[in-house]
N, C-alpha and C. Protein backbone atom coordinates (compact mmCIF):
# COMPACT_ATOMS: atom_id res chain seq x y z
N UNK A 1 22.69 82.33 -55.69
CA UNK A 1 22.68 82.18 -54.23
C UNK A 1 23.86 81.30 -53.82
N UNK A 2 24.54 81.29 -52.99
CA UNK A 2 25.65 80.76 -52.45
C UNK A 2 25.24 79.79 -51.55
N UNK A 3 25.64 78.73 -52.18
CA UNK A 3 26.07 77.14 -51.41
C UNK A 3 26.70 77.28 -49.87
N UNK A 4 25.50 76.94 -49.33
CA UNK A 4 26.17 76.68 -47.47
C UNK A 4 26.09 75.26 -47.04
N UNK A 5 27.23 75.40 -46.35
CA UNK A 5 27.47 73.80 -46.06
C UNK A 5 27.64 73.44 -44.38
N UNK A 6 26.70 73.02 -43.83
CA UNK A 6 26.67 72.56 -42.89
C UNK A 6 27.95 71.88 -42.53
N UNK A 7 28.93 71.89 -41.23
CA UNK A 7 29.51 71.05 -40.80
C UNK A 7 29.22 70.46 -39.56
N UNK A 8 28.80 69.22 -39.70
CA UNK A 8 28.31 68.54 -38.83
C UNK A 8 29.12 67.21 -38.31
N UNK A 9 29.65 67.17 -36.85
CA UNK A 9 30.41 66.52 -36.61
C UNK A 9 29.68 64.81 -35.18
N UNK A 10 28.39 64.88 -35.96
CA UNK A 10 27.46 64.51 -35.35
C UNK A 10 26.48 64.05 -36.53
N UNK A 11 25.38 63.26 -36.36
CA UNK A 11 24.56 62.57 -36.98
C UNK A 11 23.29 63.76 -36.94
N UNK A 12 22.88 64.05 -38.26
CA UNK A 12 21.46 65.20 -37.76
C UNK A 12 20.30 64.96 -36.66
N UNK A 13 20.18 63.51 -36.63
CA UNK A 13 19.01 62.91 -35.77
C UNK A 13 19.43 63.64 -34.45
N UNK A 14 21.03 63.41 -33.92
CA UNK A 14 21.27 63.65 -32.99
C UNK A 14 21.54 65.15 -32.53
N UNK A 15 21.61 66.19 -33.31
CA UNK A 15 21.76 67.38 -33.19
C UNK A 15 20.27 68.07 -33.59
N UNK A 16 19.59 67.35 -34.17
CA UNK A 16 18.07 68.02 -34.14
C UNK A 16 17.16 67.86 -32.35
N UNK A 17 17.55 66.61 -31.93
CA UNK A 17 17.39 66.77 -30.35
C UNK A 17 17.99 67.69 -29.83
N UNK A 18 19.16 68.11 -29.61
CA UNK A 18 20.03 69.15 -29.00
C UNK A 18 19.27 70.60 -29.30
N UNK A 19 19.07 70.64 -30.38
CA UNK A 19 18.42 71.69 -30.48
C UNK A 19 17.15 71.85 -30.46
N UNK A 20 16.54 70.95 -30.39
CA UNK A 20 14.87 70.73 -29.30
C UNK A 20 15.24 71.18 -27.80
N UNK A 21 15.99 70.13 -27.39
CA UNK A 21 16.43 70.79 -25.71
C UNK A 21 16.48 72.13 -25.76
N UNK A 22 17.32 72.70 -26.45
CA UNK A 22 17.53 74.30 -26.10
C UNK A 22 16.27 75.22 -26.58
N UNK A 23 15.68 74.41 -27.27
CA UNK A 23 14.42 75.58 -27.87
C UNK A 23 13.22 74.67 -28.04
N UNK A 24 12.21 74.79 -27.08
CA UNK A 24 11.24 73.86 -26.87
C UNK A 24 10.20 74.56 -28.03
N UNK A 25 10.28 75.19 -28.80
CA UNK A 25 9.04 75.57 -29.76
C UNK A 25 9.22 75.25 -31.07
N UNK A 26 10.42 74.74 -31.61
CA UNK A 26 10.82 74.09 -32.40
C UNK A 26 10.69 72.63 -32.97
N UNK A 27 10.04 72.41 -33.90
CA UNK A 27 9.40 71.23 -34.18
C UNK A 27 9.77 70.80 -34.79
N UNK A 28 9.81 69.15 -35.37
CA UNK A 28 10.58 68.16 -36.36
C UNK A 28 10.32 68.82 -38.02
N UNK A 29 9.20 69.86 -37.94
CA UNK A 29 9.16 69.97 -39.22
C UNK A 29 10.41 71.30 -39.10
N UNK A 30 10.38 72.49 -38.72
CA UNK A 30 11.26 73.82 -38.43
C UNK A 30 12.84 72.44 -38.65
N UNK A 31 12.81 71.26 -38.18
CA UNK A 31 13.91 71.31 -38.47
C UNK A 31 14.49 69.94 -39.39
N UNK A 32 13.24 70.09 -40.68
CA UNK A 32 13.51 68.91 -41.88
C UNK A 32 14.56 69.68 -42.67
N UNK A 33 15.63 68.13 -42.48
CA UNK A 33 17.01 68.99 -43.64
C UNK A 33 16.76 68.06 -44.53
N UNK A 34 17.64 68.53 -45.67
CA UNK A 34 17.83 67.49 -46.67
C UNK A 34 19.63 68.29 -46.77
N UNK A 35 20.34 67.48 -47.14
CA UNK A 35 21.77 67.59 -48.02
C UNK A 35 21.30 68.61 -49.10
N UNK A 36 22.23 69.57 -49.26
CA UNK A 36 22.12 70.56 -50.19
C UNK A 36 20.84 71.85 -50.05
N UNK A 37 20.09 71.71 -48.91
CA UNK A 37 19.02 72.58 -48.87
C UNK A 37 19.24 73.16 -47.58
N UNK A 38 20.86 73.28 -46.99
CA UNK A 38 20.64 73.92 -46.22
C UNK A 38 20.13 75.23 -45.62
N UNK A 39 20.34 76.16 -46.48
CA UNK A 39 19.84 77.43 -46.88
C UNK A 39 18.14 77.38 -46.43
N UNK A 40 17.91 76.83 -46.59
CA UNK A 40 15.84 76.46 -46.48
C UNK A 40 16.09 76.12 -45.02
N UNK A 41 16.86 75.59 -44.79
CA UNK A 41 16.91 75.20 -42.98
C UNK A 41 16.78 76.61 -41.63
N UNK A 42 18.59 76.67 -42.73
CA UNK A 42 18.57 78.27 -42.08
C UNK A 42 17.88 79.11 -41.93
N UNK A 43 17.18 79.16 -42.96
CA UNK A 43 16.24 80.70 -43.20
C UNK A 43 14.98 80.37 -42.45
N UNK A 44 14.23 79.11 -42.22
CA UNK A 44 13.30 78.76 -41.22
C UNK A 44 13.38 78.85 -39.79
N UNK A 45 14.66 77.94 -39.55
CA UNK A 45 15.26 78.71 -37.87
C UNK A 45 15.53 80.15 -37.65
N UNK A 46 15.97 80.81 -38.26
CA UNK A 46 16.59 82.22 -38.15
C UNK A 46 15.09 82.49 -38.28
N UNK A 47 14.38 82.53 -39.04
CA UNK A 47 12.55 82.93 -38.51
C UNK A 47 12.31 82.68 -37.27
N UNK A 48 12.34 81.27 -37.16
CA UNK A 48 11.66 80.57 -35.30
C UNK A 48 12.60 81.43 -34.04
N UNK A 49 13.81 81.76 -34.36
CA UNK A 49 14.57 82.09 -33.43
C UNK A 49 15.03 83.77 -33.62
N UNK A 50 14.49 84.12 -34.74
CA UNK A 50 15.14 85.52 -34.48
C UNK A 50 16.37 85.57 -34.85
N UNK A 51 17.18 85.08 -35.63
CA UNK A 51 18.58 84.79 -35.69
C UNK A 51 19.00 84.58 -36.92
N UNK A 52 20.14 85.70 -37.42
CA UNK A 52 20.54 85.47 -38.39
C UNK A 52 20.87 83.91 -39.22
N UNK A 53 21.11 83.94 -40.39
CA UNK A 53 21.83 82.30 -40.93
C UNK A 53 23.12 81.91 -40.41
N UNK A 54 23.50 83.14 -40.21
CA UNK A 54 25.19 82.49 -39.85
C UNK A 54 25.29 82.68 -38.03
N UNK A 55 24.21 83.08 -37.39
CA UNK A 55 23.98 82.94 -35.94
C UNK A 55 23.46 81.33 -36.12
N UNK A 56 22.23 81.25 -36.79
CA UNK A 56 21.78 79.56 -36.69
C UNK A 56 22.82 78.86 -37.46
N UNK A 57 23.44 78.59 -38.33
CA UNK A 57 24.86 77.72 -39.01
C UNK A 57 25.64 77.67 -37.76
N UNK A 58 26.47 78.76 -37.02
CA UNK A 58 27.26 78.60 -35.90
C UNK A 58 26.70 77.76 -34.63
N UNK A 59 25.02 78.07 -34.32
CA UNK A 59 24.47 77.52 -33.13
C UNK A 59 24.33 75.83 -33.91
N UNK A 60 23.79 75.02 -34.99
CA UNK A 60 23.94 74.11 -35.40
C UNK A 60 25.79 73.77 -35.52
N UNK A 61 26.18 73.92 -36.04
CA UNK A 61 28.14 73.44 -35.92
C UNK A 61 28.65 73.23 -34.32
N UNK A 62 27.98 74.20 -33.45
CA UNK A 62 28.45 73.95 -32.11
C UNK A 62 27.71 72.68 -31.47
N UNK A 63 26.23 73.19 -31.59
CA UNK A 63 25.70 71.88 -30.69
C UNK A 63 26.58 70.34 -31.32
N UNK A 64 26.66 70.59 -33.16
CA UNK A 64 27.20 69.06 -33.33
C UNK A 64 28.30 68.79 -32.87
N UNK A 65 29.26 69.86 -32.54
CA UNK A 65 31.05 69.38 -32.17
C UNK A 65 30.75 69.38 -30.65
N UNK A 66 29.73 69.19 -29.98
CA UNK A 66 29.16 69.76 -28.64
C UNK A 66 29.73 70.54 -27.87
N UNK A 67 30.06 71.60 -28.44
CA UNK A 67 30.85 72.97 -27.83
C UNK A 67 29.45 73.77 -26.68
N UNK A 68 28.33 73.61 -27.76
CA UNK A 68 27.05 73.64 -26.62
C UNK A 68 27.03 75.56 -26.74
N UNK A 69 27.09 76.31 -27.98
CA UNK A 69 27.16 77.62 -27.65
C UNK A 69 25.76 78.20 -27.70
N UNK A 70 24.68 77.21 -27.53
CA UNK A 70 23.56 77.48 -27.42
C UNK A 70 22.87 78.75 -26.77
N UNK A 71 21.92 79.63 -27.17
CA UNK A 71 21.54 80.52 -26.67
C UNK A 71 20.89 81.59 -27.15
């Protein structure tokens, strides 16, 4: 399985709110990371949201550089 790497230009605490704002059904657990497990992240949001990994990787990278491509 291939290593995905979050780029986060932001603190997670602070981009796991951002993405509460935009998606109120999303809960602290849908969005427990750990370093190196991103893959387990992805594949839980892309469940909650309907959305591919590399749709949720891009919507996480934006909210952190706050480009905001939420949606």
């Amino acid at each position: 399985m291939e290593q995905i790497k979050l780029k986060l230009e932001r603190p997670w605490e602070e981009v796991k709110e951002k993405i509460k704002e935009h998606n109120i059904d999303i809960t602290d657990d849908d969005l427990d990371y750990k370093p190196g497990e991103e893959g387990n992240l992805l594949d839980r949001l892309g469940k909650k949201l309907s959305k591919s990994r590399e749709e949720v990787k891009i919507l996480i990278e934006s909210l952190s550089s706050n480009r905001d491509m939420a949606g």
